[in-house]
C-alpha atoms as a PDB file:
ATOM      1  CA  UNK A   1     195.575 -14.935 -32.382  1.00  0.00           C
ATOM      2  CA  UNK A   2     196.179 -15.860 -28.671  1.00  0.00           C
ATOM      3  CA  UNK A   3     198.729 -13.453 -28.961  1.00  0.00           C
ATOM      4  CA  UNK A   4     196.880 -10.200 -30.264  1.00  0.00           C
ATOM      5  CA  UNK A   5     194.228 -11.036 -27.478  1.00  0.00           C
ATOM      6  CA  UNK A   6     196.384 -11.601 -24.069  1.00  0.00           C
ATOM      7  CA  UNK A   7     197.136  -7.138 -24.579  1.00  0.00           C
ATOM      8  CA  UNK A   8     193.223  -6.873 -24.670  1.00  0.00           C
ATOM      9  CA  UNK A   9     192.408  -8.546 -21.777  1.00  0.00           C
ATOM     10  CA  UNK A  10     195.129  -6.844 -19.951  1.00  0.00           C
ATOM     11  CA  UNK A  11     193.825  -3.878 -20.787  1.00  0.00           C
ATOM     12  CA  UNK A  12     190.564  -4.692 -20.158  1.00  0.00           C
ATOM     13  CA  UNK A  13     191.727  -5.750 -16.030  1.00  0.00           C
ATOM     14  CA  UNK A  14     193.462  -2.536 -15.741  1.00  0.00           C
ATOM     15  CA  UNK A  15     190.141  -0.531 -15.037  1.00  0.00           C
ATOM     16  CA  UNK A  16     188.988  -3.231 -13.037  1.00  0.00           C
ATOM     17  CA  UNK A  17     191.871  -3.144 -10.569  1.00  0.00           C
ATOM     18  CA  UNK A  18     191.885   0.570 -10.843  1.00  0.00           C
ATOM     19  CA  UNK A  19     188.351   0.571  -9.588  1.00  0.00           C
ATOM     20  CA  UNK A  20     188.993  -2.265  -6.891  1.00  0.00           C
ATOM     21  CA  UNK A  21     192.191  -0.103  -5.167  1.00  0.00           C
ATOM     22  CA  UNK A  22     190.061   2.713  -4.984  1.00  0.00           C
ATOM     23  CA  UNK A  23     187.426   0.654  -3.449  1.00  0.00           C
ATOM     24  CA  UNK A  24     190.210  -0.483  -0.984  1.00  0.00           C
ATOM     25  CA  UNK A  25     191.122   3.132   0.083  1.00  0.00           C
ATOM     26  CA  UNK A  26     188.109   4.074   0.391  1.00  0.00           C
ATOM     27  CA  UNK A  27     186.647   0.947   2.802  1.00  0.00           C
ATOM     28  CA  UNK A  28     190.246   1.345   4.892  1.00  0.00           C
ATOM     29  CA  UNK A  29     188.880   5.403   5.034  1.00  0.00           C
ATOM     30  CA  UNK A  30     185.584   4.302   6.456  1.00  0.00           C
ATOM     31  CA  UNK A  31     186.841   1.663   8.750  1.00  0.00           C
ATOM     32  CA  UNK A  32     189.536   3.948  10.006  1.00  0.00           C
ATOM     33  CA  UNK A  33     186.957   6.779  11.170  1.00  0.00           C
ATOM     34  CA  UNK A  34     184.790   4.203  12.312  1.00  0.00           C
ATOM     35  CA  UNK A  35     187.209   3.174  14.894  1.00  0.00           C
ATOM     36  CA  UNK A  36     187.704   6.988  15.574  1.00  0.00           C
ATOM     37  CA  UNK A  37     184.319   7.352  16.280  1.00  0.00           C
ATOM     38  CA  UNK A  38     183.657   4.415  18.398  1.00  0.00           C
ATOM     39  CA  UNK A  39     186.901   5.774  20.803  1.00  0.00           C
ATOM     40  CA  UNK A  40     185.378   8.992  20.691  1.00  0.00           C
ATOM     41  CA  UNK A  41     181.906   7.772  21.952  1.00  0.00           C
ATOM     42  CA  UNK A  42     183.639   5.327  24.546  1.00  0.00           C
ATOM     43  CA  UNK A  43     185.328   8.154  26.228  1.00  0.00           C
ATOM     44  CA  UNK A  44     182.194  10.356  25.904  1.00  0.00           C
ATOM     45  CA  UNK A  45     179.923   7.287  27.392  1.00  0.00           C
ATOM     46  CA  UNK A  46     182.649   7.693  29.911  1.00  0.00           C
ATOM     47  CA  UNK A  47     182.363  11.003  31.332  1.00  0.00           C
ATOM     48  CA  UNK A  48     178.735  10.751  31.832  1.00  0.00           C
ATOM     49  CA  UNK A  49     178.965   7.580  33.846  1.00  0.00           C
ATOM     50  CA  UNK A  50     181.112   9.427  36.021  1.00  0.00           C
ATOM     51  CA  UNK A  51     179.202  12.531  35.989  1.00  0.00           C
ATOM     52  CA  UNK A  52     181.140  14.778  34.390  1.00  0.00           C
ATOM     53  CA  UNK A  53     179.053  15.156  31.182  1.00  0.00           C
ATOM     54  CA  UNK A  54     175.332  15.389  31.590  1.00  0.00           C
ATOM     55  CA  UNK A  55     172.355  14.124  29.163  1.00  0.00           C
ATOM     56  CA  UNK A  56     171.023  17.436  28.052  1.00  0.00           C
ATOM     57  CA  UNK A  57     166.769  16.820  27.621  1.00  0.00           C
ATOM     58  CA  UNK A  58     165.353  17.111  24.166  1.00  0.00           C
ATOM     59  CA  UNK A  59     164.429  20.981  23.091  1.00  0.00           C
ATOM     60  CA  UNK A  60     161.205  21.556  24.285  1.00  0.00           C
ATOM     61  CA  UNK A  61     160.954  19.042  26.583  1.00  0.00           C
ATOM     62  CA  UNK A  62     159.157  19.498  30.052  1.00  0.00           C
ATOM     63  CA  UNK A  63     159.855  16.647  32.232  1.00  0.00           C
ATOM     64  CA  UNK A  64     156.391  15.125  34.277  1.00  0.00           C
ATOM     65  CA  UNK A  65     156.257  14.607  37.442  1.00  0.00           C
ATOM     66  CA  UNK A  66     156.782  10.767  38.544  1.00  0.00           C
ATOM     67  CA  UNK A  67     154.397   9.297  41.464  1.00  0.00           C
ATOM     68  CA  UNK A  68     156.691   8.340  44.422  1.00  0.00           C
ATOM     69  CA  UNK A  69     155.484   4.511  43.760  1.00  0.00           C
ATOM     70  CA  UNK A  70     155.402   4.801  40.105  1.00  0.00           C
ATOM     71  CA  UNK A  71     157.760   1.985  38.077  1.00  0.00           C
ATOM     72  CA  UNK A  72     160.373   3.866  36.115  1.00  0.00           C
ATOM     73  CA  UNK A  73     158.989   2.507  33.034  1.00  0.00           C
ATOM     74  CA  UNK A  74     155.551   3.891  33.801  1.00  0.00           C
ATOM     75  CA  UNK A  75     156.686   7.675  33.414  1.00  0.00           C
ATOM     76  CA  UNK A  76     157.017   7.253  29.680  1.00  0.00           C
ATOM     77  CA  UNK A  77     153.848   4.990  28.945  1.00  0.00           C
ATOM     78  CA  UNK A  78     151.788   7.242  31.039  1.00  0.00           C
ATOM     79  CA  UNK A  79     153.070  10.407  28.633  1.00  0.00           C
ATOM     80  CA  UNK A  80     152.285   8.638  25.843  1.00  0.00           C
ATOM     81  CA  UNK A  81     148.796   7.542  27.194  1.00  0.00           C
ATOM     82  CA  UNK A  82     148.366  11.315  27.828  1.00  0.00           C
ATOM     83  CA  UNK A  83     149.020  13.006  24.306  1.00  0.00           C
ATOM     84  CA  UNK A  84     146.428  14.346  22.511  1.00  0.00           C
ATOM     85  CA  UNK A  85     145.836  12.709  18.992  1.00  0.00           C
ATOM     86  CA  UNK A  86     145.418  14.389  15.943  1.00  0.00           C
ATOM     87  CA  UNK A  87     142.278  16.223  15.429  1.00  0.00           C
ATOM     88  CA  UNK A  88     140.963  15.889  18.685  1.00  0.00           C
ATOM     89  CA  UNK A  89     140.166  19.544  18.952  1.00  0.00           C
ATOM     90  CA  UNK A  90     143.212  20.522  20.993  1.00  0.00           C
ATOM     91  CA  UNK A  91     145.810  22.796  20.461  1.00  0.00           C
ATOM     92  CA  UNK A  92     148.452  21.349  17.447  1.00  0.00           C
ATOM     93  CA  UNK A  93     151.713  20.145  18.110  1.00  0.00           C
ATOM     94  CA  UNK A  94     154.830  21.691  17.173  1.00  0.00           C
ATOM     95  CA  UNK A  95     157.106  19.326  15.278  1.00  0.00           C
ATOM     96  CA  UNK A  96     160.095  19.027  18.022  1.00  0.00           C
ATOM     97  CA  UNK A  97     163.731  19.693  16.013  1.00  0.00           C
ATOM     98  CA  UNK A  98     165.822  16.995  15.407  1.00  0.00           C
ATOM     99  CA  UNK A  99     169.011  16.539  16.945  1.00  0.00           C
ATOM    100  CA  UNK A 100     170.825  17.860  13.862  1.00  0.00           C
ATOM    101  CA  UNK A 101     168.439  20.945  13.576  1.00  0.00           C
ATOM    102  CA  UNK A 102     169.342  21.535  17.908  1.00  0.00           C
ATOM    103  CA  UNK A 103     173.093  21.507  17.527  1.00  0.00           C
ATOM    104  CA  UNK A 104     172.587  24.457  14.979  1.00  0.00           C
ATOM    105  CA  UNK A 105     175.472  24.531  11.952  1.00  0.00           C
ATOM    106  CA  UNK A 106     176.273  20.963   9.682  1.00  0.00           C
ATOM    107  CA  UNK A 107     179.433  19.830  10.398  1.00  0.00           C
ATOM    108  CA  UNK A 108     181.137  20.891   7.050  1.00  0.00           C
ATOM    109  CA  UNK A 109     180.653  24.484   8.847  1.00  0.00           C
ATOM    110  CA  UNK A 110     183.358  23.641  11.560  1.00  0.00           C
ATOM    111  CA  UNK A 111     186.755  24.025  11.503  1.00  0.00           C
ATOM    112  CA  UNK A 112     189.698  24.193  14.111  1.00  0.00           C
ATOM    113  CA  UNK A 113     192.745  26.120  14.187  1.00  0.00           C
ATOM    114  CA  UNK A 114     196.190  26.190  16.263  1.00  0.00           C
ATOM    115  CA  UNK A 115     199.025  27.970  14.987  1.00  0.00           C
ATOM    116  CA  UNK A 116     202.705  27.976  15.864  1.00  0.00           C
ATOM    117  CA  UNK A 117     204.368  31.294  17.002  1.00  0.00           C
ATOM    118  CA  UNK A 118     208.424  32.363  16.975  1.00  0.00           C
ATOM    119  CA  UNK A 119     209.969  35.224  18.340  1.00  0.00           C
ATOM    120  CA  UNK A 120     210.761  38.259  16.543  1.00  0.00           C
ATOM    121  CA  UNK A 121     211.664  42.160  17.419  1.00  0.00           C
ATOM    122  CA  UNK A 122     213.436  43.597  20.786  1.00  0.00           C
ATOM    123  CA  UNK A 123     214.836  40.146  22.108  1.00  0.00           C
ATOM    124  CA  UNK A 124     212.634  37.633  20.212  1.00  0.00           C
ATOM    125  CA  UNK A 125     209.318  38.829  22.438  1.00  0.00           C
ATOM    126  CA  UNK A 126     206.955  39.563  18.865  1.00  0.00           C
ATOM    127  CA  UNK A 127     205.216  36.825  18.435  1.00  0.00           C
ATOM    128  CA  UNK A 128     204.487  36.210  14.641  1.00  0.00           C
ATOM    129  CA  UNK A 129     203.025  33.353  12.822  1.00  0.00           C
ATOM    130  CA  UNK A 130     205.520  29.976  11.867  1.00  0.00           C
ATOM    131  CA  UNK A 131     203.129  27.399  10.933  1.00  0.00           C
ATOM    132  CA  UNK A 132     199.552  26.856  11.104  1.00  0.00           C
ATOM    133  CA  UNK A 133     197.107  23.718  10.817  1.00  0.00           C
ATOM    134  CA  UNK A 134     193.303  23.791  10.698  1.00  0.00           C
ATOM    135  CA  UNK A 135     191.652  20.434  10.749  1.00  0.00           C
ATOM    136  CA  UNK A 136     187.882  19.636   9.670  1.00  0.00           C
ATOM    137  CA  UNK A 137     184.893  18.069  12.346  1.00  0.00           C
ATOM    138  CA  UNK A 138     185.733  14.649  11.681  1.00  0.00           C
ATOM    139  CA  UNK A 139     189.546  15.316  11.828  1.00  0.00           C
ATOM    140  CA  UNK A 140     190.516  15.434   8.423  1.00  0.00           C
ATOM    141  CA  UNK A 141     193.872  17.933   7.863  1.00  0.00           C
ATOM    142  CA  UNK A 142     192.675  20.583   5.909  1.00  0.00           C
ATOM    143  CA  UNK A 143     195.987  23.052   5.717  1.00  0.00           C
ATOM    144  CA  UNK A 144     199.178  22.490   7.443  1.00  0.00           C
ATOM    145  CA  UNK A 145     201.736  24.782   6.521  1.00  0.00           C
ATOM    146  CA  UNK A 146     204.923  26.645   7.696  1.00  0.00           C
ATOM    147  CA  UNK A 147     204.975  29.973   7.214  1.00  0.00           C
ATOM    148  CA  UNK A 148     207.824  32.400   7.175  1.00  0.00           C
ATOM    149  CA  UNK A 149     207.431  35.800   9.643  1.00  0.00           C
ATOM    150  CA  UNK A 150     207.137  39.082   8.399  1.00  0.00           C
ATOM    151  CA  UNK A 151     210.187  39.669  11.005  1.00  0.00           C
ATOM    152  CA  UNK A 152     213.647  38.030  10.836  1.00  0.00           C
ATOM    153  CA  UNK A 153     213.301  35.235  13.646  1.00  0.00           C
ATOM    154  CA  UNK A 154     215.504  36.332  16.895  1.00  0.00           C
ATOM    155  CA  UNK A 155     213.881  33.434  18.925  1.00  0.00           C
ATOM    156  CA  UNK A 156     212.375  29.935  17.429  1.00  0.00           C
ATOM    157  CA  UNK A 157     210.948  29.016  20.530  1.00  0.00           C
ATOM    158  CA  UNK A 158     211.709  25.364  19.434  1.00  0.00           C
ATOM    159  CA  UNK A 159     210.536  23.753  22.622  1.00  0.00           C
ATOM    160  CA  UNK A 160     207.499  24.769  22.672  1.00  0.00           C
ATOM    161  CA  UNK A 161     206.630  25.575  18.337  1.00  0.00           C
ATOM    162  CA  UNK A 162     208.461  22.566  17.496  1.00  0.00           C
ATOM    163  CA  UNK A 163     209.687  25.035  14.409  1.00  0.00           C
ATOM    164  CA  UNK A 164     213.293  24.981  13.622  1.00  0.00           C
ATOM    165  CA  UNK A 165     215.368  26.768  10.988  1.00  0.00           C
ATOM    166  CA  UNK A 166     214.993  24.025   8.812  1.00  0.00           C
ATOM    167  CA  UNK A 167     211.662  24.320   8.870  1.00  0.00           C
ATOM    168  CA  UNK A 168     211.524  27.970   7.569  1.00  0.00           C
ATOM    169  CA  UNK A 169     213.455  26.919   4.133  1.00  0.00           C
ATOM    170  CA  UNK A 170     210.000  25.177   2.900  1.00  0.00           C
ATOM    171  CA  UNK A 171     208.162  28.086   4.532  1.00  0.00           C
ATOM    172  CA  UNK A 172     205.777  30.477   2.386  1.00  0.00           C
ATOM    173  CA  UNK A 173     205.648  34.212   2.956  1.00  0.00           C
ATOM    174  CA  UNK A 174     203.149  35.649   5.569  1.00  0.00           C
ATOM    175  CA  UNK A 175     200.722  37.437   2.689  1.00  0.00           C
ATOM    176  CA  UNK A 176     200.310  34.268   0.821  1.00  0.00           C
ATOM    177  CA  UNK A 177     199.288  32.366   3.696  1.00  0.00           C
ATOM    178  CA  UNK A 178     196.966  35.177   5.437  1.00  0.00           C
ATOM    179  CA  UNK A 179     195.601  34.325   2.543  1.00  0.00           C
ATOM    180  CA  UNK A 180     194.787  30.762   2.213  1.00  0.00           C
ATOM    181  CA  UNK A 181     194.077  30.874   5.447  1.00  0.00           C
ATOM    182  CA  UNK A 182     191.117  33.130   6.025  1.00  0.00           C
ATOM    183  CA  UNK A 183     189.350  31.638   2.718  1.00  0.00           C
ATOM    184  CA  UNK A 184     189.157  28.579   4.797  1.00  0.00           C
ATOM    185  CA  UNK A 185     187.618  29.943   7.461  1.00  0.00           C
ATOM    186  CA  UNK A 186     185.524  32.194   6.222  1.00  0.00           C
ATOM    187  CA  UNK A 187     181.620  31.721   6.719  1.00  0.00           C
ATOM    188  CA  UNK A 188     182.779  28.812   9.206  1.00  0.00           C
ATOM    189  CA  UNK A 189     182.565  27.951  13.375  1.00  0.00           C
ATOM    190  CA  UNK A 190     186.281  28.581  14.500  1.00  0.00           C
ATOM    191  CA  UNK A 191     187.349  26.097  17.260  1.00  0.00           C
ATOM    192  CA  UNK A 192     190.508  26.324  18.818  1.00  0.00           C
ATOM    193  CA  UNK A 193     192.029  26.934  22.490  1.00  0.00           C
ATOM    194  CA  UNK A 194     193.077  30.460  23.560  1.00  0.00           C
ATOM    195  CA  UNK A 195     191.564  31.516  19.917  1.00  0.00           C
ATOM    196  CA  UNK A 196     192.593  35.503  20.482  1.00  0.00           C
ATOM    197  CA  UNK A 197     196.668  34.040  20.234  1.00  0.00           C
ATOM    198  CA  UNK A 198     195.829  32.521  17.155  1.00  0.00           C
ATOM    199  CA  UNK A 199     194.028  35.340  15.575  1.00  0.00           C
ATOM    200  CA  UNK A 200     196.255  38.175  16.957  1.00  0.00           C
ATOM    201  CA  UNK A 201     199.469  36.251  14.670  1.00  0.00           C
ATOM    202  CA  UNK A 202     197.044  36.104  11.692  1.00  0.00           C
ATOM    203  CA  UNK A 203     196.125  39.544  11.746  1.00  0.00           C
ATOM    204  CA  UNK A 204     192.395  38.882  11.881  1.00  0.00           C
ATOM    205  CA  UNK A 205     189.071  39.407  13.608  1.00  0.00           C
ATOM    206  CA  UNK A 206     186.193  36.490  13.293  1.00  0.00           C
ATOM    207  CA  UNK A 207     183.088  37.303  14.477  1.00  0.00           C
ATOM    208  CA  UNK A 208     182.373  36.227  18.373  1.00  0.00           C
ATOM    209  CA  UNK A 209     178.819  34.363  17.422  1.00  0.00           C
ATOM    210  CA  UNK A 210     180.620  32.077  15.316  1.00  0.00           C
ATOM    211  CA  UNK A 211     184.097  30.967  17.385  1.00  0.00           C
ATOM    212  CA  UNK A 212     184.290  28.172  20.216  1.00  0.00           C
ATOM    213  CA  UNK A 213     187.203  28.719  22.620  1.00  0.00           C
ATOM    214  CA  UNK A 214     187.507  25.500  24.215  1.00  0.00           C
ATOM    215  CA  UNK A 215     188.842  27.263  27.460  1.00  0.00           C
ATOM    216  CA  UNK A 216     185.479  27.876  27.689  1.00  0.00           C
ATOM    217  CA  UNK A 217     184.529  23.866  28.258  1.00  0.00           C
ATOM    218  CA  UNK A 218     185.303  23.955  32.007  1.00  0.00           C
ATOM    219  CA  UNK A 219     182.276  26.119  32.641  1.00  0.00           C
ATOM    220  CA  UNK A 220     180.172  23.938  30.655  1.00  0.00           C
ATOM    221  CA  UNK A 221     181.543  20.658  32.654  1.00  0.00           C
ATOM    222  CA  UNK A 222     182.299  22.107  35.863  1.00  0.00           C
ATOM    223  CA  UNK A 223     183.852  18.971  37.008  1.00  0.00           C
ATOM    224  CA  UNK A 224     185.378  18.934  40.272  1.00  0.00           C
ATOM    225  CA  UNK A 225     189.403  19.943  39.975  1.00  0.00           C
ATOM    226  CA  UNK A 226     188.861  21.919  36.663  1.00  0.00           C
ATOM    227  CA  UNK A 227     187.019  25.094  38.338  1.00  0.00           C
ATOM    228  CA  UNK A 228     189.570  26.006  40.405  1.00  0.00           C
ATOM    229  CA  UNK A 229     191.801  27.542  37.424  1.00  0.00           C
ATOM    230  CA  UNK A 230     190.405  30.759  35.227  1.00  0.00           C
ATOM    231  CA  UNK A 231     191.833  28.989  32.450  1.00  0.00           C
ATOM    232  CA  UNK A 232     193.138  25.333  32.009  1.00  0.00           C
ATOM    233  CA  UNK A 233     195.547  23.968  28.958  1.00  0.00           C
ATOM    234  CA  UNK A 234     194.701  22.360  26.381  1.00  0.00           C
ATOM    235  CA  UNK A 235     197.208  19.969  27.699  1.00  0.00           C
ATOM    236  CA  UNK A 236     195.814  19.384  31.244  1.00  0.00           C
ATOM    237  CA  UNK A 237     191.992  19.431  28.893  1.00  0.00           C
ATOM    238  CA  UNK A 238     193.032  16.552  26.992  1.00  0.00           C
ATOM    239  CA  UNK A 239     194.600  14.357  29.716  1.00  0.00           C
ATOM    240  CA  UNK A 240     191.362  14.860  32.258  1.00  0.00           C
ATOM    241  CA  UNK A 241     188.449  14.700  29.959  1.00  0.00           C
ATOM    242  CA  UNK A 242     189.529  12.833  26.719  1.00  0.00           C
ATOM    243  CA  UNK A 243     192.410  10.601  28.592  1.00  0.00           C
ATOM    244  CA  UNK A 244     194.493  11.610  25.879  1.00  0.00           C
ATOM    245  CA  UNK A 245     198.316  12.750  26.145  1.00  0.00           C
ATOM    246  CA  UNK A 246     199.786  15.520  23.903  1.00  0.00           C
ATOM    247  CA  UNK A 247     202.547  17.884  23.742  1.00  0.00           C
ATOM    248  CA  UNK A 248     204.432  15.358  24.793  1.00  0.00           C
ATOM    249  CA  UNK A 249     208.189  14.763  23.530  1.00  0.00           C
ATOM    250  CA  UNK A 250     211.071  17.307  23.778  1.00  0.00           C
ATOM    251  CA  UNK A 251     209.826  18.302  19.530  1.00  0.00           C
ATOM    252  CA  UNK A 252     207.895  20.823  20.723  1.00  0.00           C
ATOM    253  CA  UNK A 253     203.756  21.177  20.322  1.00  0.00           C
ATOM    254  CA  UNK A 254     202.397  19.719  17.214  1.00  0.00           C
ATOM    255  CA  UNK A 255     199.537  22.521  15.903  1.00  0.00           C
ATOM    256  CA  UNK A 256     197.812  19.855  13.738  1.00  0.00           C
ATOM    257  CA  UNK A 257     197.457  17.574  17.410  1.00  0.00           C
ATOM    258  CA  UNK A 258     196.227  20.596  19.021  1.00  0.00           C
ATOM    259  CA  UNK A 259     193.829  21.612  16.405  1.00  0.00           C
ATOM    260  CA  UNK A 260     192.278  17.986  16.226  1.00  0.00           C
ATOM    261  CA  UNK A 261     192.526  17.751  20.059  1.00  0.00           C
ATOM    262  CA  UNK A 262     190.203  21.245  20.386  1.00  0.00           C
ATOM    263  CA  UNK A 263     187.978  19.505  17.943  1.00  0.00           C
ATOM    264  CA  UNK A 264     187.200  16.522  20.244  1.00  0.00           C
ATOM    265  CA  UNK A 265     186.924  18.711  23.199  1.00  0.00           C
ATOM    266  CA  UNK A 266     184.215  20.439  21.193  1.00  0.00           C
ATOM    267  CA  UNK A 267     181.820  17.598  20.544  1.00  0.00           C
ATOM    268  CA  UNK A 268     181.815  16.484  23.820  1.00  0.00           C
ATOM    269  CA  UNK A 269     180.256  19.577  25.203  1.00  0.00           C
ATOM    270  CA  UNK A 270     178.311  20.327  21.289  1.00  0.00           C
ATOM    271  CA  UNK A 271     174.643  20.140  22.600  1.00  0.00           C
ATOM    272  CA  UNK A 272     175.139  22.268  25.907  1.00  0.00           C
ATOM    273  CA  UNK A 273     177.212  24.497  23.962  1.00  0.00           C
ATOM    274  CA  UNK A 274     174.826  25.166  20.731  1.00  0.00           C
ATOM    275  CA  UNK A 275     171.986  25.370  22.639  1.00  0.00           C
ATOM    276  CA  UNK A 276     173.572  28.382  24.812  1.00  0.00           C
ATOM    277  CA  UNK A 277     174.675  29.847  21.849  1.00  0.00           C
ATOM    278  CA  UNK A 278     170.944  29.585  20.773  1.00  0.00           C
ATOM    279  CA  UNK A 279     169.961  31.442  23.545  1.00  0.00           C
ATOM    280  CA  UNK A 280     172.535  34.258  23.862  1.00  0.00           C
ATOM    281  CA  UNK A 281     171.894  37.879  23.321  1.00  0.00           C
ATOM    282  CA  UNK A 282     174.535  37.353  20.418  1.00  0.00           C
ATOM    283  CA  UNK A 283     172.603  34.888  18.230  1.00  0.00           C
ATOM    284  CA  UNK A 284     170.442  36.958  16.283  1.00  0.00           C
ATOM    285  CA  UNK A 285     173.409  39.427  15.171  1.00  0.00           C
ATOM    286  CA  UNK A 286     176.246  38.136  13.340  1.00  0.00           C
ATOM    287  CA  UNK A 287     175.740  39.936  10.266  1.00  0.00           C
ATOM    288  CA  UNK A 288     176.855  43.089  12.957  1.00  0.00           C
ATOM    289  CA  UNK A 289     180.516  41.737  13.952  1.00  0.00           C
ATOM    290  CA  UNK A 290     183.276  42.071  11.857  1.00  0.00           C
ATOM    291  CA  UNK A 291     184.418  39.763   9.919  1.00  0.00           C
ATOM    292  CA  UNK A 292     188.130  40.960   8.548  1.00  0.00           C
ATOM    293  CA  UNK A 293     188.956  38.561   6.122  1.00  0.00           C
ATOM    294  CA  UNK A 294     187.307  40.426   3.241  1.00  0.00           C
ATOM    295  CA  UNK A 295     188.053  44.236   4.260  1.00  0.00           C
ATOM    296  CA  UNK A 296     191.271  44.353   6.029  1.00  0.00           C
ATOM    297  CA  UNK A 297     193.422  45.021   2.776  1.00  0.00           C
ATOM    298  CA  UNK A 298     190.801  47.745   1.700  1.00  0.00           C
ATOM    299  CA  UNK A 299     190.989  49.502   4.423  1.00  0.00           C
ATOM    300  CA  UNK A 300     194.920  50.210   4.050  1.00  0.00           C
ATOM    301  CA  UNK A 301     194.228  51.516   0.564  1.00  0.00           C
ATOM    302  CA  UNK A 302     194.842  55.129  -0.414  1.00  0.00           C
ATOM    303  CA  UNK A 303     191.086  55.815  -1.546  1.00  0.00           C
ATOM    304  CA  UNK A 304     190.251  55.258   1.717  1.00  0.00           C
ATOM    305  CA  UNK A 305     191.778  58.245   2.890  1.00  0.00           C
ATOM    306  CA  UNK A 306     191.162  61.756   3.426  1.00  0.00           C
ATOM    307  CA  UNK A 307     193.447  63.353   0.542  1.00  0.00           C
ATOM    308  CA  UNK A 308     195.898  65.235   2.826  1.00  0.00           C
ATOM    309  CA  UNK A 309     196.790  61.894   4.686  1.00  0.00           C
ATOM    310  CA  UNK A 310     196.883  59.642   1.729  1.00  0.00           C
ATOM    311  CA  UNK A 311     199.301  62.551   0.011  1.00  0.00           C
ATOM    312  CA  UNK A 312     201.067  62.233   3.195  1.00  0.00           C
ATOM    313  CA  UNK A 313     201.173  58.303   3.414  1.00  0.00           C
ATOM    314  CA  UNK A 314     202.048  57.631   0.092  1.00  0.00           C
ATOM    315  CA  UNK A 315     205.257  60.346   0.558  1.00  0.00           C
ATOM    316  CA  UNK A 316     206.111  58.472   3.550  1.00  0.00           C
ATOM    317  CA  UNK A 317     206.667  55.159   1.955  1.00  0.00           C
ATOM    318  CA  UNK A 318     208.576  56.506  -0.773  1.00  0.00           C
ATOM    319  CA  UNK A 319     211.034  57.920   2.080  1.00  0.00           C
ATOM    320  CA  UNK A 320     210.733  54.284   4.054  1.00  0.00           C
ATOM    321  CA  UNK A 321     211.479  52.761   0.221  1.00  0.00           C
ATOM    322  CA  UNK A 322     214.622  55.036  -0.324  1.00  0.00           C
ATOM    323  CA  UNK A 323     215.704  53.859   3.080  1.00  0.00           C
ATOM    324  CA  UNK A 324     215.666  50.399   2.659  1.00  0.00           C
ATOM    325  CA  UNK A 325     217.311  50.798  -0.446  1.00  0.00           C
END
């Protein structure tokens, strides 16, 4: 008997222990963006003390005048001694928006991007696509794959891609990962730095209302020392305002450090930045920019095409075809 029930109770500990590891990854998951989060705040608490980063007011907040002999304390009971109640005959309130609703999109709606170029062409100066990461708001790697040009590769540019031959044997063909790529972002925010590089290799055109080019973050700050430049690295970004060091190392750039990098560069400046955007003469038309992702293949089909050029096209590539072969 003791026997035939030792293999049930084994059995019966194996979901348990199952459910416990998960439990396990999961806490460690937490814990470790906790501790993300807390750095991220601590250098953000940072900049303000030192003036870099200002405390934007609440939307649709007027700030009262204080009496010159007035406690500081008495500003804020004096405002609340002041508003009118509920059904006293004045004018209704309007419901101020929360934080959440003032920085505009959720977070599942950002992304950030950095790809790795080589050189291809006349003397390796074509830049085309090697690898490419994009990274979610909190961090999390969402893609991160090499990617083998459309070009042979005259130049791999190793000290600055990091990409080496090596790398190219595990590397997927251009198409495929146009592909993937512009699923994910797609209805999304784009943040990146120097954006127009990284779209130019991927063939692609996002619309303007919903990318965030963290060169732009200088003219948000305007800290003293970052001004002076029309545009700063990410490199010099990182080291000033998140006291972080990347691209360090003789490896070459790391596009999955530099898309998480753009990311926290981002959130430090969210508020000022979403509530610009809110404002711009840009905000009410999206649905007007194009967004490539969807049309850019169509647009190279034949039916597309007046009928002498598409005759004409589709003679040319049998005569390119021939050629090659």
């Amino acid at each position: 008997m003791v026997l035939q029930e030792a293999p049930e109770s084994a059995q019966c500990l194996c979901p348990s222990l199952a459910s416990l590891n998960a439990k396990d990854v999961l806490r460690k998951r937490h814990k470790r963006r906790s501790r993300q989060h807390q750095r991220f705040m601590a250098r953000k608490a940072l900049l303000q003390e030192q003036g870099l980063l200002s405390m934007p007011p609440e939307p649709g907040a007027s700030p009262l005048p204080t009496p010159s002999g007035a406690a500081p304390g008495t500003e804020a009971a004096s405002s609340r001694r002041q508003r009118p109640r509920a059904g006293s005959g004045s004018a209704p309130c309007r419901r101020r928006p929360t934080s959440r609703e003032a920085l505009g999109p959720l977070p599942s709606k950002y992304v950030a991007i950095d790809c790795e170029m080589v050189g291809t062409g006349p003397r390796g100066r074509v830049s085309e696509l090697a690898r490419c990461s994009v990274v979610s708001y909190h961090g999390d790697v969402l893609y991160d794959k090499y990617i083998r040009p459309e070009m042979p590769i005259v130049d791999y540019r190793t000290r600055w891609s990091g990409i080496t031959r090596q790398h190219m044997l595990k590397a997927i063909p251009f198409q495929v990962a146009q592909k993937e790529i512009l699923k994910l972002l797609k209805g999304k925010v784009v943040v990146g730095h120097a954006l127009h590089n990284d779209f130019q290799v991927l063939k692609y055109v996002h619309p303007r209302s919903q990318t965030r080019d963290t060169t732009y973050v200088p003219n948000l700050l305007n800290p003293p020392g970052l001004h002076a430049r029309a545009r700063v690295s990410l490199k010099d970004l990182a080291l000033q305002l998140l006291h972080k060091k990347i691209q360090v190392g003789r490896h070459g750039h790391s596009s999955v450090e530099d898309a998480t990098t753009a990311m926290e560069l981002y959130r430090l400046v969210e508020v000022q930045w979403e509530q610009q955007e809110a404002s711009s003469p840009w905000a009410h038309r999206e649905d007007r920019e194009p967004d490539s992702s969807t049309d850019m293949e169509q647009y190279m089909e034949d039916q597309y095409w007046p009928e002498d050029l598409a005759q004409g096209s589709s003679g040319g590539r049998r005569q390119t075809q021939d050629s090659r072969e």
